[in-house]
C-alpha atoms as a PDB file:
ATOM      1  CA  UNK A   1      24.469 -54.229 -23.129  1.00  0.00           C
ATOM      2  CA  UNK A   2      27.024 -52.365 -25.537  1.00  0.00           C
ATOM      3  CA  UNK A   3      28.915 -49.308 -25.357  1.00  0.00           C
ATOM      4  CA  UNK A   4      26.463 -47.483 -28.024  1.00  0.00           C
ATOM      5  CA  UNK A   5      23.190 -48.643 -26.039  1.00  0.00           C
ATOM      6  CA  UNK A   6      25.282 -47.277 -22.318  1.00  0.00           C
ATOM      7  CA  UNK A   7      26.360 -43.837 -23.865  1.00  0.00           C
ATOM      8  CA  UNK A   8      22.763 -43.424 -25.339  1.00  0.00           C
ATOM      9  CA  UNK A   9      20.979 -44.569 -21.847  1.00  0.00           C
ATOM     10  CA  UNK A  10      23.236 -42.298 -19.792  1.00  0.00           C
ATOM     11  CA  UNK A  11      22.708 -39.566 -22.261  1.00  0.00           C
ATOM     12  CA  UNK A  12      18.707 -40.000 -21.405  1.00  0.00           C
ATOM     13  CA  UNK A  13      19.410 -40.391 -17.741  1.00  0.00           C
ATOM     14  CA  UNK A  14      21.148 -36.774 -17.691  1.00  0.00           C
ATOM     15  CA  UNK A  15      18.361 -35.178 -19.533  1.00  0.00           C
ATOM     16  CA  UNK A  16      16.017 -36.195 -17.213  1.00  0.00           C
ATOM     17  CA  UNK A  17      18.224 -35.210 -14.308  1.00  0.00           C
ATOM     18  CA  UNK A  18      18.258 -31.320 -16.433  1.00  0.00           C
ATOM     19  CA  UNK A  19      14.418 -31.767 -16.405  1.00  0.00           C
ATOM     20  CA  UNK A  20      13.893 -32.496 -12.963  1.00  0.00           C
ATOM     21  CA  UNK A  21      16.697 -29.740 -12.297  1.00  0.00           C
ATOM     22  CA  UNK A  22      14.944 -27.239 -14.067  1.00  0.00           C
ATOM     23  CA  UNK A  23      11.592 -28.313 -13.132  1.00  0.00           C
ATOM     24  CA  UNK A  24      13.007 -27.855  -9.474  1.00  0.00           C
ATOM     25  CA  UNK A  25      14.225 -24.383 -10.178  1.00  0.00           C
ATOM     26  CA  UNK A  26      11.045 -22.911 -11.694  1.00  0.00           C
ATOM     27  CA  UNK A  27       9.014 -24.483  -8.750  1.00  0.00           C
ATOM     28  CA  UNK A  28      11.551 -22.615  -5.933  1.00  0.00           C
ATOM     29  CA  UNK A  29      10.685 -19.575  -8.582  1.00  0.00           C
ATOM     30  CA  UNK A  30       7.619 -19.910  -8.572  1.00  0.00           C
ATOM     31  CA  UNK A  31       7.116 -20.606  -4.662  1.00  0.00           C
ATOM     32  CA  UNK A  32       9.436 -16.970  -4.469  1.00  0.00           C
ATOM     33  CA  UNK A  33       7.364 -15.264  -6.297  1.00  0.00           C
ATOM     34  CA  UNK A  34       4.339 -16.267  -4.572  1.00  0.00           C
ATOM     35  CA  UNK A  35       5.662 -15.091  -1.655  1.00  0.00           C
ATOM     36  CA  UNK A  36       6.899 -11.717  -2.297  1.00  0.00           C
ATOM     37  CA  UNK A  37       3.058 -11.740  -4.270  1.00  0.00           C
ATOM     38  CA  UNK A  38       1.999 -11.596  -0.670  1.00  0.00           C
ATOM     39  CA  UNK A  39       3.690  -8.767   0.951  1.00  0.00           C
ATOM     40  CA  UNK A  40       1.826  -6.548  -2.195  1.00  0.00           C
ATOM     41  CA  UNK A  41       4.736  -5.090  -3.274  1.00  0.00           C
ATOM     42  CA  UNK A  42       2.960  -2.327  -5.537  1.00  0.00           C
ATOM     43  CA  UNK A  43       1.608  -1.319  -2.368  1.00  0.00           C
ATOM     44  CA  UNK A  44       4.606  -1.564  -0.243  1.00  0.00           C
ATOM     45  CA  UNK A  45       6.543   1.072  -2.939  1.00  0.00           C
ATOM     46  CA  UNK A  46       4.313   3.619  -1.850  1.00  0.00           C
ATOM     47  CA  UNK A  47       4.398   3.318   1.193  1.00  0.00           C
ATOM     48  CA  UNK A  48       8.191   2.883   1.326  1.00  0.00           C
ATOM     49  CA  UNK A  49       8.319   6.479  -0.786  1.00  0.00           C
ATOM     50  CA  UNK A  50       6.078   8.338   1.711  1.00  0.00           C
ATOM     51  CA  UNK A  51       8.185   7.308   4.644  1.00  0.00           C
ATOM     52  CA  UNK A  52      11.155   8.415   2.636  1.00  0.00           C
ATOM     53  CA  UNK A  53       9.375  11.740   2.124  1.00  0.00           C
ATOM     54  CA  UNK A  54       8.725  11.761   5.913  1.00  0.00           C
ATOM     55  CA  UNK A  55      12.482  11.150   6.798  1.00  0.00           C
ATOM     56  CA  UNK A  56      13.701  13.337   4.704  1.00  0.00           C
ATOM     57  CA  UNK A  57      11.242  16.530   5.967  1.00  0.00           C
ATOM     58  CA  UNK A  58      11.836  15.559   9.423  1.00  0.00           C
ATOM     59  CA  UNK A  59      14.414  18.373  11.451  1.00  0.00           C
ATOM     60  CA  UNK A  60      17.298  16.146  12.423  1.00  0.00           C
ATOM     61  CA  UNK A  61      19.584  13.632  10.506  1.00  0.00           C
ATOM     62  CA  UNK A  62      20.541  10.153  10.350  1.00  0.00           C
ATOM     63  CA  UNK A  63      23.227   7.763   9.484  1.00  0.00           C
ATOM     64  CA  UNK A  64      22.771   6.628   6.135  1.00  0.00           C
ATOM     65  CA  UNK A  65      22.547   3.456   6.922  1.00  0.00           C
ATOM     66  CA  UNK A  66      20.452   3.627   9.633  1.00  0.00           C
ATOM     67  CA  UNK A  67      17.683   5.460   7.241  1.00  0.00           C
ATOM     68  CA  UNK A  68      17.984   2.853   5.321  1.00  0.00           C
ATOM     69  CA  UNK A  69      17.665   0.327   8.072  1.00  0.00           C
ATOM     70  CA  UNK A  70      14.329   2.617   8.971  1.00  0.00           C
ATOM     71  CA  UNK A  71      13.152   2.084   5.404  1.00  0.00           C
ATOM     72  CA  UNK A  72      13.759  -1.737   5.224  1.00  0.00           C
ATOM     73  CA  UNK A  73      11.978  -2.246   8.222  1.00  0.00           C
ATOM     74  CA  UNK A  74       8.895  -0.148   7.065  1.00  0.00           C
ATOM     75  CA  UNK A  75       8.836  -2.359   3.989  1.00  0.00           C
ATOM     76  CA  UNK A  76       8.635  -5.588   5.665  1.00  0.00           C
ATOM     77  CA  UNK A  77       6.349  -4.332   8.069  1.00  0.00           C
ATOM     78  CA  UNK A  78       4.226  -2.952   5.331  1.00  0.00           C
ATOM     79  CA  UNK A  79       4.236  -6.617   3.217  1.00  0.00           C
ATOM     80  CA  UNK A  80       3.588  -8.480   6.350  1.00  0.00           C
ATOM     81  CA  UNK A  81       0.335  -7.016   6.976  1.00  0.00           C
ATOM     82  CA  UNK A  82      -0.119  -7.397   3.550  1.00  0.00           C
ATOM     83  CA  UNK A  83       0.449 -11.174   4.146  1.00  0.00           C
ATOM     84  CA  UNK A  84      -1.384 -11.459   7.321  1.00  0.00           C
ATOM     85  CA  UNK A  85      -4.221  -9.509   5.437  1.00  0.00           C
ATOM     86  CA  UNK A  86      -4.090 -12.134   2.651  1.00  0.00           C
ATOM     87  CA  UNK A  87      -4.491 -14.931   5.257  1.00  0.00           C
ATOM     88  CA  UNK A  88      -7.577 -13.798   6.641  1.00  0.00           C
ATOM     89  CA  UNK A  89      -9.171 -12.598   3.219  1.00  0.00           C
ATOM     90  CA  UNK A  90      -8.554 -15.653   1.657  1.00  0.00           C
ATOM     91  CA  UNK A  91     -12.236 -16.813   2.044  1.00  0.00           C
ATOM     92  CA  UNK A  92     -13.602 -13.751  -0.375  1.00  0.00           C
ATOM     93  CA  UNK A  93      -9.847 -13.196  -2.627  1.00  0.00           C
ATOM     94  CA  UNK A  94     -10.650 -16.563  -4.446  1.00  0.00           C
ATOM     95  CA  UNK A  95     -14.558 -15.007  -5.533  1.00  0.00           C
ATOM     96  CA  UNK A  96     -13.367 -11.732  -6.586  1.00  0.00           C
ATOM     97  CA  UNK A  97     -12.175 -10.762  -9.911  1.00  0.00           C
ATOM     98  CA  UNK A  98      -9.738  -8.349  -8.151  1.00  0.00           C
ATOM     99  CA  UNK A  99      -7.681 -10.815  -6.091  1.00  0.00           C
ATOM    100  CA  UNK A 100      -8.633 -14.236  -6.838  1.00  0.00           C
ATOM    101  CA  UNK A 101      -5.454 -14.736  -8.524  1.00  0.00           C
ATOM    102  CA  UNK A 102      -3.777 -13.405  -5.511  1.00  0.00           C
ATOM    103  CA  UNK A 103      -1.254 -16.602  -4.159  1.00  0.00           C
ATOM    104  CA  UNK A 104      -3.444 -18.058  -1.509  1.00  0.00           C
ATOM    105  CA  UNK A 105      -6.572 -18.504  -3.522  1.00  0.00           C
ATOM    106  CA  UNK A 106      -4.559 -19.655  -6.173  1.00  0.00           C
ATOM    107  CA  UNK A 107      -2.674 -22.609  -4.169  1.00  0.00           C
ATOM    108  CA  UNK A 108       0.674 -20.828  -4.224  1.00  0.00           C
ATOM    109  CA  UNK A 109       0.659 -20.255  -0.718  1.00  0.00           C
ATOM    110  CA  UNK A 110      -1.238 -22.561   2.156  1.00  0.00           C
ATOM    111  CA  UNK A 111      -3.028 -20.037   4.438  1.00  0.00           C
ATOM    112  CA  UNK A 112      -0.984 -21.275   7.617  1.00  0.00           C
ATOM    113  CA  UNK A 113       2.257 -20.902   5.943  1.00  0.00           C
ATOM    114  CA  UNK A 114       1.302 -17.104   4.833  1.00  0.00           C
ATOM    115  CA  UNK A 115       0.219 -16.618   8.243  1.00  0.00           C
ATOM    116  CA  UNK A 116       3.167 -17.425   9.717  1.00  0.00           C
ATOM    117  CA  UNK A 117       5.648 -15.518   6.971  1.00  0.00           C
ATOM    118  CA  UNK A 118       3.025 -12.482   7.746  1.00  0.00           C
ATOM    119  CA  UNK A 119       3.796 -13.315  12.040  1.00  0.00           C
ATOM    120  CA  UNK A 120       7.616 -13.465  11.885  1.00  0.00           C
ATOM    121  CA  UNK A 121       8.176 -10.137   9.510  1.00  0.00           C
ATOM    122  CA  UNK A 122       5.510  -8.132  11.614  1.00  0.00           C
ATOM    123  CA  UNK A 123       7.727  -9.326  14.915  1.00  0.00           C
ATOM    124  CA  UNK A 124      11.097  -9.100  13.325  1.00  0.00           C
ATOM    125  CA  UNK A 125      10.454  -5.295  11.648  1.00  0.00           C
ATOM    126  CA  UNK A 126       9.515  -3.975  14.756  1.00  0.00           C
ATOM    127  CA  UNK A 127      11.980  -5.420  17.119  1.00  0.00           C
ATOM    128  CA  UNK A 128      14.608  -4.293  13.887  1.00  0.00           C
ATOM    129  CA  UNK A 129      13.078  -1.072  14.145  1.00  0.00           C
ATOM    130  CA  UNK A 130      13.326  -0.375  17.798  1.00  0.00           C
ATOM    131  CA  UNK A 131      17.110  -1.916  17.908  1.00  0.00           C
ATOM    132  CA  UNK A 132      18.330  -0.417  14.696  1.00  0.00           C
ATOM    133  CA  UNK A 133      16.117   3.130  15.047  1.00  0.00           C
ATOM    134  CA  UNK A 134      14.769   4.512  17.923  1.00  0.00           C
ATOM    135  CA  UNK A 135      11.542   3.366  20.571  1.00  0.00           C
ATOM    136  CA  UNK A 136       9.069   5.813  19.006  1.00  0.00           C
ATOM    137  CA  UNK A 137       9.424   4.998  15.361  1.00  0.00           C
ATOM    138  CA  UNK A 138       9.340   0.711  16.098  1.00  0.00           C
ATOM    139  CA  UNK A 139       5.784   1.844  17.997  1.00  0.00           C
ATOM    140  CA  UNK A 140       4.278   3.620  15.282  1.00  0.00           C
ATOM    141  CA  UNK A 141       5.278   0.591  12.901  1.00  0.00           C
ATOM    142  CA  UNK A 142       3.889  -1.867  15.240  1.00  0.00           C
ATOM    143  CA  UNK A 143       0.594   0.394  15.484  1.00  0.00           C
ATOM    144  CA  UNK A 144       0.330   0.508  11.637  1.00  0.00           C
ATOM    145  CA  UNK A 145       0.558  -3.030  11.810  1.00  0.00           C
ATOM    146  CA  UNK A 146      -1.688  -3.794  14.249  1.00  0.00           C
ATOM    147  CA  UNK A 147      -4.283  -1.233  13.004  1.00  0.00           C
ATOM    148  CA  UNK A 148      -4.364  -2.807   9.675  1.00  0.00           C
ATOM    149  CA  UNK A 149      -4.313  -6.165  10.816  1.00  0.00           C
ATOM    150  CA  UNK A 150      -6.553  -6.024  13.989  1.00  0.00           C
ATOM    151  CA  UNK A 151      -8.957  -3.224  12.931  1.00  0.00           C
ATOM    152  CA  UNK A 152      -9.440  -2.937   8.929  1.00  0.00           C
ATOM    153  CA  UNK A 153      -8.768  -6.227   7.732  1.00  0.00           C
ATOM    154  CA  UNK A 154     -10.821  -8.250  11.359  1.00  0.00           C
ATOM    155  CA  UNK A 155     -13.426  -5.788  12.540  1.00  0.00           C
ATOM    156  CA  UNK A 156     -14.326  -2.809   9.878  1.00  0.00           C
ATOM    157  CA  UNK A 157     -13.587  -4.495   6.215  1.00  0.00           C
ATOM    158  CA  UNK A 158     -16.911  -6.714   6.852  1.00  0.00           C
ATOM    159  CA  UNK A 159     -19.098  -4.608   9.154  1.00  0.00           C
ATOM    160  CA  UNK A 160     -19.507  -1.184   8.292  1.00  0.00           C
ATOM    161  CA  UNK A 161     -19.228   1.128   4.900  1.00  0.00           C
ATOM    162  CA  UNK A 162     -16.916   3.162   6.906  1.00  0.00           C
ATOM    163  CA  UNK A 163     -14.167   0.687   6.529  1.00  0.00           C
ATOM    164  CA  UNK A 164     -12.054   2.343   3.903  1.00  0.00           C
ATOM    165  CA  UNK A 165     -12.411   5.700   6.587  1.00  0.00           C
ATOM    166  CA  UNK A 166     -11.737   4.632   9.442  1.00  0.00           C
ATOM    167  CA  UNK A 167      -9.227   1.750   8.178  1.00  0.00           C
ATOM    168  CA  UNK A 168      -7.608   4.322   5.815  1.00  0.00           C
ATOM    169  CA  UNK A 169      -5.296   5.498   8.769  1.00  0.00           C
ATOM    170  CA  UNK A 170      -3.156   2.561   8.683  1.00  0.00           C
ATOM    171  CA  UNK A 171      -1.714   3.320   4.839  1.00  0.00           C
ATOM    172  CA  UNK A 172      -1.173   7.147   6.604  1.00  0.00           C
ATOM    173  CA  UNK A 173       1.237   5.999   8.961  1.00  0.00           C
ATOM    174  CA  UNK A 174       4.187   5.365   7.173  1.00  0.00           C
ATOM    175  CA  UNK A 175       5.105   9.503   6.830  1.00  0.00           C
ATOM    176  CA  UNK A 176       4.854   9.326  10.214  1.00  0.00           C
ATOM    177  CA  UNK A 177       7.000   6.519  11.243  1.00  0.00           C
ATOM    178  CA  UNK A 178       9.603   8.178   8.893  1.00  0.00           C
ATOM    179  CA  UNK A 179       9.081  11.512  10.627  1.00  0.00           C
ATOM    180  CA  UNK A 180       9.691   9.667  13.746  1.00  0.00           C
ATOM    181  CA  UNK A 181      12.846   7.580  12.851  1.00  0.00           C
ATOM    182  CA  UNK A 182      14.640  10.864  11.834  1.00  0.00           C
ATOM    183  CA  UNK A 183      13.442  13.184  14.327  1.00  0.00           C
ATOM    184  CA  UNK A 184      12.215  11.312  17.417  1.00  0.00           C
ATOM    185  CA  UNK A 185       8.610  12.786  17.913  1.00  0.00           C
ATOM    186  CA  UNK A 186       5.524  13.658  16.335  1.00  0.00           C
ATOM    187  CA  UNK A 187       4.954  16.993  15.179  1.00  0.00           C
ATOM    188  CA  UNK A 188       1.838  18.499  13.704  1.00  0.00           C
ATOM    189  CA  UNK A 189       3.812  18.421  10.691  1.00  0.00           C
ATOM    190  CA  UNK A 190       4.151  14.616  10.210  1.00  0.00           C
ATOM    191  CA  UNK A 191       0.283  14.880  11.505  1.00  0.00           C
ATOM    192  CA  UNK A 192       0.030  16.797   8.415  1.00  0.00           C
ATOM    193  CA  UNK A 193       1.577  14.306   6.562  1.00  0.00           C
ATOM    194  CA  UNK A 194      -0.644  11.789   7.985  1.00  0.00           C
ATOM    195  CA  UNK A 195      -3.974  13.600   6.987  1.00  0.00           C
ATOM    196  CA  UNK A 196      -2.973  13.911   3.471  1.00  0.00           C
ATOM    197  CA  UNK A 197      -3.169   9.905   2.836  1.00  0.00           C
ATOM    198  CA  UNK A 198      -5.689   9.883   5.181  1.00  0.00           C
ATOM    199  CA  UNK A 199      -8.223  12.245   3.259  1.00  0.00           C
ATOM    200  CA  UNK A 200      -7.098  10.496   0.101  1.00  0.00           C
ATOM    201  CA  UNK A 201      -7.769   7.445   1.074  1.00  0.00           C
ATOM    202  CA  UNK A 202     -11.764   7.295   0.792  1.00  0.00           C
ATOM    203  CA  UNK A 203     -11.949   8.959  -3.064  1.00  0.00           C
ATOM    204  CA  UNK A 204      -9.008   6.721  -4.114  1.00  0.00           C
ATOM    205  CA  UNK A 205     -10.732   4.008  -2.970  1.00  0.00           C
ATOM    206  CA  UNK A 206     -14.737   4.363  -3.575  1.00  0.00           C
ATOM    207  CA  UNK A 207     -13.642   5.046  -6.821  1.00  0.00           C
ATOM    208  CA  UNK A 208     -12.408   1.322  -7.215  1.00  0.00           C
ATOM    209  CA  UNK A 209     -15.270   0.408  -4.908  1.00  0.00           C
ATOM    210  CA  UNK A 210     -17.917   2.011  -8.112  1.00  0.00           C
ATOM    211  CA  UNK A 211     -16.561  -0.433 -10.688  1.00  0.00           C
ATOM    212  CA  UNK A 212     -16.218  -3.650  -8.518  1.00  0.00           C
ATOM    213  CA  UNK A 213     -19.466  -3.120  -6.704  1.00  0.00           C
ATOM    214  CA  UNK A 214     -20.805  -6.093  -8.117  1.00  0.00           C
ATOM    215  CA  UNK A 215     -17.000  -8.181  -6.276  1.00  0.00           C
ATOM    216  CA  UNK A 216     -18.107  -6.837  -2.900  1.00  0.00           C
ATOM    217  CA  UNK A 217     -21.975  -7.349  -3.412  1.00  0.00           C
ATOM    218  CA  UNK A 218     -21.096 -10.775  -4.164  1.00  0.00           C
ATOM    219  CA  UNK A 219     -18.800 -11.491  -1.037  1.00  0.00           C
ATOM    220  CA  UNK A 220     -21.119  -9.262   1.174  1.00  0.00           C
ATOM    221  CA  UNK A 221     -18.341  -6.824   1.902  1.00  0.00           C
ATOM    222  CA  UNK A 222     -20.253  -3.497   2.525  1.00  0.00           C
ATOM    223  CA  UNK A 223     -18.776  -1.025   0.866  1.00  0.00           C
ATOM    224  CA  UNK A 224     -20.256   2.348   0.056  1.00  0.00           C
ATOM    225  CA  UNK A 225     -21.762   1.474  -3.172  1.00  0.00           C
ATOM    226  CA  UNK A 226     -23.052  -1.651  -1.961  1.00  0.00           C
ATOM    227  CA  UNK A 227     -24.983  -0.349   1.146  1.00  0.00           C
ATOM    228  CA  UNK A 228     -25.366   3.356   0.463  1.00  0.00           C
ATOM    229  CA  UNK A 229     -25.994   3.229  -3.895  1.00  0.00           C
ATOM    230  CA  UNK A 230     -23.422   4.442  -6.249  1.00  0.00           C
ATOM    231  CA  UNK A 231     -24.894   7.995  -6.038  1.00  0.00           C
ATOM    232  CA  UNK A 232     -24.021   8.519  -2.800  1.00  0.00           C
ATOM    233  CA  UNK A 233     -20.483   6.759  -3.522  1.00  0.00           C
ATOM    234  CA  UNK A 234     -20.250   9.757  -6.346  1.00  0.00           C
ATOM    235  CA  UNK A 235     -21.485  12.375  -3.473  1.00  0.00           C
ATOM    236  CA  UNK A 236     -18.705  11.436  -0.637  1.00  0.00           C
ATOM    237  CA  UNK A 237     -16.020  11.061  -3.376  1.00  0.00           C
ATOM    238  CA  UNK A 238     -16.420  15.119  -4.246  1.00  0.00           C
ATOM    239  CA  UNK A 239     -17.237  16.001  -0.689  1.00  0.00           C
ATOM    240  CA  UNK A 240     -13.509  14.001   0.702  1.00  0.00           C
ATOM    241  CA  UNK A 241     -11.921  15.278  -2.688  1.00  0.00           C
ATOM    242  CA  UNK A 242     -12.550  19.065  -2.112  1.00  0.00           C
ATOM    243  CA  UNK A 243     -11.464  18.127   1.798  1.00  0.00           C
ATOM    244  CA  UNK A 244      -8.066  16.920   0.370  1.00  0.00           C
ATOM    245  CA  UNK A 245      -6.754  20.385  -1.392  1.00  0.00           C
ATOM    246  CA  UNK A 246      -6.442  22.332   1.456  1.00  0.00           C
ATOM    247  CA  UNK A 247      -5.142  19.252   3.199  1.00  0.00           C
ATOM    248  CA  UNK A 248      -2.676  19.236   0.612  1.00  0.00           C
ATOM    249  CA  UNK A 249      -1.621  22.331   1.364  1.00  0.00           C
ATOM    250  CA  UNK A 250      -1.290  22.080   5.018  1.00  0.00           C
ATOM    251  CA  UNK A 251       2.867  21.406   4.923  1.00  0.00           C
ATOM    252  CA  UNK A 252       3.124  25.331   2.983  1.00  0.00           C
ATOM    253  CA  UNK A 253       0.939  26.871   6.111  1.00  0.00           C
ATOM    254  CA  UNK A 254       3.243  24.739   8.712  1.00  0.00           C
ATOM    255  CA  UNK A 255       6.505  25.819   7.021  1.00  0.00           C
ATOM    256  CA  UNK A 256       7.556  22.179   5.866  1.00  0.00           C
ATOM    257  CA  UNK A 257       7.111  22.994   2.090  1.00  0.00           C
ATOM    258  CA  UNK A 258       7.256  25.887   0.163  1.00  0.00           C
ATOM    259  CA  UNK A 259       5.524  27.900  -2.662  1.00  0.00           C
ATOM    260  CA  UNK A 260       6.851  25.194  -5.644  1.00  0.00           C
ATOM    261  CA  UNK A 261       4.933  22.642  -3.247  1.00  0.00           C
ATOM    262  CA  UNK A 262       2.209  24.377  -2.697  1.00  0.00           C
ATOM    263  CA  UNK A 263       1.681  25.673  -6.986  1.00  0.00           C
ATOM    264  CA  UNK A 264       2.197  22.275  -7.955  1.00  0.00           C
ATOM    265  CA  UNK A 265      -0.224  20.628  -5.318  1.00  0.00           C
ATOM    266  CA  UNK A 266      -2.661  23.231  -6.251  1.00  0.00           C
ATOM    267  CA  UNK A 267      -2.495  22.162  -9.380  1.00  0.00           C
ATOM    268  CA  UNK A 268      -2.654  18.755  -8.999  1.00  0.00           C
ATOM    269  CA  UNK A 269      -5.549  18.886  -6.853  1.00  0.00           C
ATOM    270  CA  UNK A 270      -7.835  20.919  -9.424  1.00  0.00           C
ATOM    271  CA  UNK A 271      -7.514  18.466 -11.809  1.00  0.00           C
ATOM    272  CA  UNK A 272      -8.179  16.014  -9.012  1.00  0.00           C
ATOM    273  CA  UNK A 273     -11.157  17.862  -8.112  1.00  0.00           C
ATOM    274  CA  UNK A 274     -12.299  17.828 -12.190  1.00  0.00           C
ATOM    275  CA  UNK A 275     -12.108  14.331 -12.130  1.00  0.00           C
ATOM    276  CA  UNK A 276     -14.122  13.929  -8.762  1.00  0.00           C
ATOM    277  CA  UNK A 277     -16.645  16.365 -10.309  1.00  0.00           C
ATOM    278  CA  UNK A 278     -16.635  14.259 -13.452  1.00  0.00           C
ATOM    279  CA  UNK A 279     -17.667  10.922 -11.284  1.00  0.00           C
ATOM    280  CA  UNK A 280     -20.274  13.146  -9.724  1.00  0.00           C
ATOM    281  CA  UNK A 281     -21.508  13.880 -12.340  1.00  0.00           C
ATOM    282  CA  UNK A 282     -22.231  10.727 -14.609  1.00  0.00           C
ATOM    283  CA  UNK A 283     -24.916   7.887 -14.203  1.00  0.00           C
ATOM    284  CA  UNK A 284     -24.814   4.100 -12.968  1.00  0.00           C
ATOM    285  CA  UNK A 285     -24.006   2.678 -16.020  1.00  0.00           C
ATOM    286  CA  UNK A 286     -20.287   4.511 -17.066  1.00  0.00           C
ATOM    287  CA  UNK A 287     -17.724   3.238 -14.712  1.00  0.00           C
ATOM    288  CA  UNK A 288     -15.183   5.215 -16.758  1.00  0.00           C
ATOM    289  CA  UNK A 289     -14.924   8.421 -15.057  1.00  0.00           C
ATOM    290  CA  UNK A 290     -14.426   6.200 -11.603  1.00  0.00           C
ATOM    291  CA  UNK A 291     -11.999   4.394 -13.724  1.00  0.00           C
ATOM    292  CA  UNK A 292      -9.897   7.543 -14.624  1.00  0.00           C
ATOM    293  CA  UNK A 293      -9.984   9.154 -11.132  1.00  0.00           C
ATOM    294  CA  UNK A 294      -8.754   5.785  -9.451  1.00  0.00           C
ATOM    295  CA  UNK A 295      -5.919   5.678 -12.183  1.00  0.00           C
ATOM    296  CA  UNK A 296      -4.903   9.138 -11.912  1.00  0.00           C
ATOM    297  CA  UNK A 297      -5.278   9.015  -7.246  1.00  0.00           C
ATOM    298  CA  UNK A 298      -2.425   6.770  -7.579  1.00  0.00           C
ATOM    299  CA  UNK A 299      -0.388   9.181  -9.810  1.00  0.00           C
ATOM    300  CA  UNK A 300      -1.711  12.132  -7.637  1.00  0.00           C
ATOM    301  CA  UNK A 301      -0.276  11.188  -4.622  1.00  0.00           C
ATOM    302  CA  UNK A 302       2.731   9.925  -5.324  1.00  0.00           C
ATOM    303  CA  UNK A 303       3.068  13.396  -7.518  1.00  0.00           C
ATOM    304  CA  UNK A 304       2.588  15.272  -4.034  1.00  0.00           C
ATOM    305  CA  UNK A 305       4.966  13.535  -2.117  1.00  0.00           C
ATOM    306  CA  UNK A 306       7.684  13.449  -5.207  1.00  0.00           C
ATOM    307  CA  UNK A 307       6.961  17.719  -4.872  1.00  0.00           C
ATOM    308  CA  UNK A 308       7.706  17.678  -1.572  1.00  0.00           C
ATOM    309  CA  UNK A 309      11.202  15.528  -1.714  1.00  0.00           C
ATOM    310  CA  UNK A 310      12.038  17.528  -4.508  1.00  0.00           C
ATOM    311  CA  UNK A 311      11.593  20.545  -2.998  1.00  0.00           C
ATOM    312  CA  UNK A 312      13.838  19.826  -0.098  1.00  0.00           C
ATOM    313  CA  UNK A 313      16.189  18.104  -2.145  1.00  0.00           C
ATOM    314  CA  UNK A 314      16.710  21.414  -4.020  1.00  0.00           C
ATOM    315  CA  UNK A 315      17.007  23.272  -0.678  1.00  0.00           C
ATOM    316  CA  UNK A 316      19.545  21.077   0.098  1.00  0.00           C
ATOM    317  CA  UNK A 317      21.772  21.802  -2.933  1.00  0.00           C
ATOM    318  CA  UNK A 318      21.146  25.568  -2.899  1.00  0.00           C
END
């Protein structure tokens, strides 16, 4: 073999090597991305922003790197329910247009190996929390977790229309555990907190539930408008939505917030209220008022707690 036919097969051996390189690289990507995929990191940001909210309204103070240390672990402790919620799911995920291309269903993930990624961060953000924190605070994260886990996602997702209720206290935590990591209790403030999510949760929620009916029908997951009809679905979403205002407006009453708050969440809650009324209001067959109310929930929260963070934030400069 010559010179010329050496440089030219060495040349093709260290393309293939850059191949299989770079095929190597996109697969560790790709197996990264799968994973954070299952700590549902849309999700986790809002809960991460409410606990913030919750710290930062809490009487008391912490090191900044300890409130950061409190947020962390709230993050990981959100995502590995997430994960241990995928785990058990997958079954229904992979037959609903919602999540089947979540990373289980879609052979990213094996269930056992999401199940154990979901174990160790649920362990390791508590025991973080407790060390890092304070008792109280690691015990409300390890009740979120447990809540979600044990009760929504095990006992109340597949047995009773009340799931998203009942089940909606675990995403109401998190305001709480904040609360808790700066202050050290539980007030009826951070209760207050708590409700808020709480009484958002089922409109937020059956409003998704109208426009997938046909996902949950189809994996026998009772939800309201599977079990109870979509009119009913309509009815509770305007009886929980005129619940939430005053809700909303519980922090101005208990002295946490003040009257910017408590203008803007009125606001915010009468055109919440329009859109509930809206959804009401229309037949079976247009999903798009459900549509618009589930878009605009996600804004309208996040709006409330960005209020009350700004609020204090300006108090804090003034």
């Amino acid at each position: 073999m010559n010179s010329g036919n050496l440089a030219i097969d060495h040349s093709a051996e260290r393309g293939a090597s850059r191949q299989v390189g770079g095929t190597e690289r996109q697969a560790g990507g790709g197996r990264l991305t799968a994973y954070l995929a299952l700590l549902k990191p849309r999700v986790m940001s809002l809960v991460v922003f409410t606990a913030l909210v919750g710290l930062m309204l809490a009487p008391g103070s912490l090191h900044p790197m300890v409130a950061i240390a409190a947020l962390i672990c709230i993050a990981v402790g959100a995502g590995a329910s997430g994960a241990i919620n995928m785990w058990y799911d997958a079954d229904i995920d992979g037959q609903m247009l919602r999540t089947c291309d979540r990373p289980i269903p879609r052979g990213h993930v094996k269930p056992r190996a999401a199940l154990i990624f979901g174990t160790v961060l649920s362990f390791a953000s508590v025991l973080a929390m407790g060390a890092l924190v304070n008792l109280l605070s690691a015990a409300l994260l390890a009740l979120t977790i447990a809540f979600y886990v044990f009760v929504y996602t095990m006992w109340l997702k597949r047995r009773t229309p009340q799931n998203i209720v009942i089940g909606g206290a675990a995403g109401a935590f998190p305001p709480m555990i904040g609360w808790a990591a700066a202050s050290g209790d539980v007030s009826l403030a951070s209760i207050a907190l708590f409700a808020i999510i709480f009484f958002w949760t089922p409109p937020h929620f059956w409003a998704l539930a109208l426009y997938r009916a046909d996902d949950y029908r189809n994996v026998g997951v009772p939800m309201l408008p599977v079990v109870a009809g979509k009119a009913a679905t309509r009815r509770q979403i305007l009886i929980y939505s005129l619940i939430l205002i005053p809700v909303t407006l519980s922090p101005v009453a208990l002295g946490i917030c003040g009257v910017a708050y408590g203008l803007g969440a009125g606001l915010l809650g009468l055109i919440f209220l329009a859109f509930a009324v809206q959804v009401w209001r229309t037949g079976d067959d247009n999903d798009r008022p459900a549509r618009r109310l589930f878009a605009y929930s996600i804004f309208y929260l996040f709006a409330l707690f960005a209020l009350m963070l700004g609020e204090r934030l300006m108090a804090g400069w003034a």
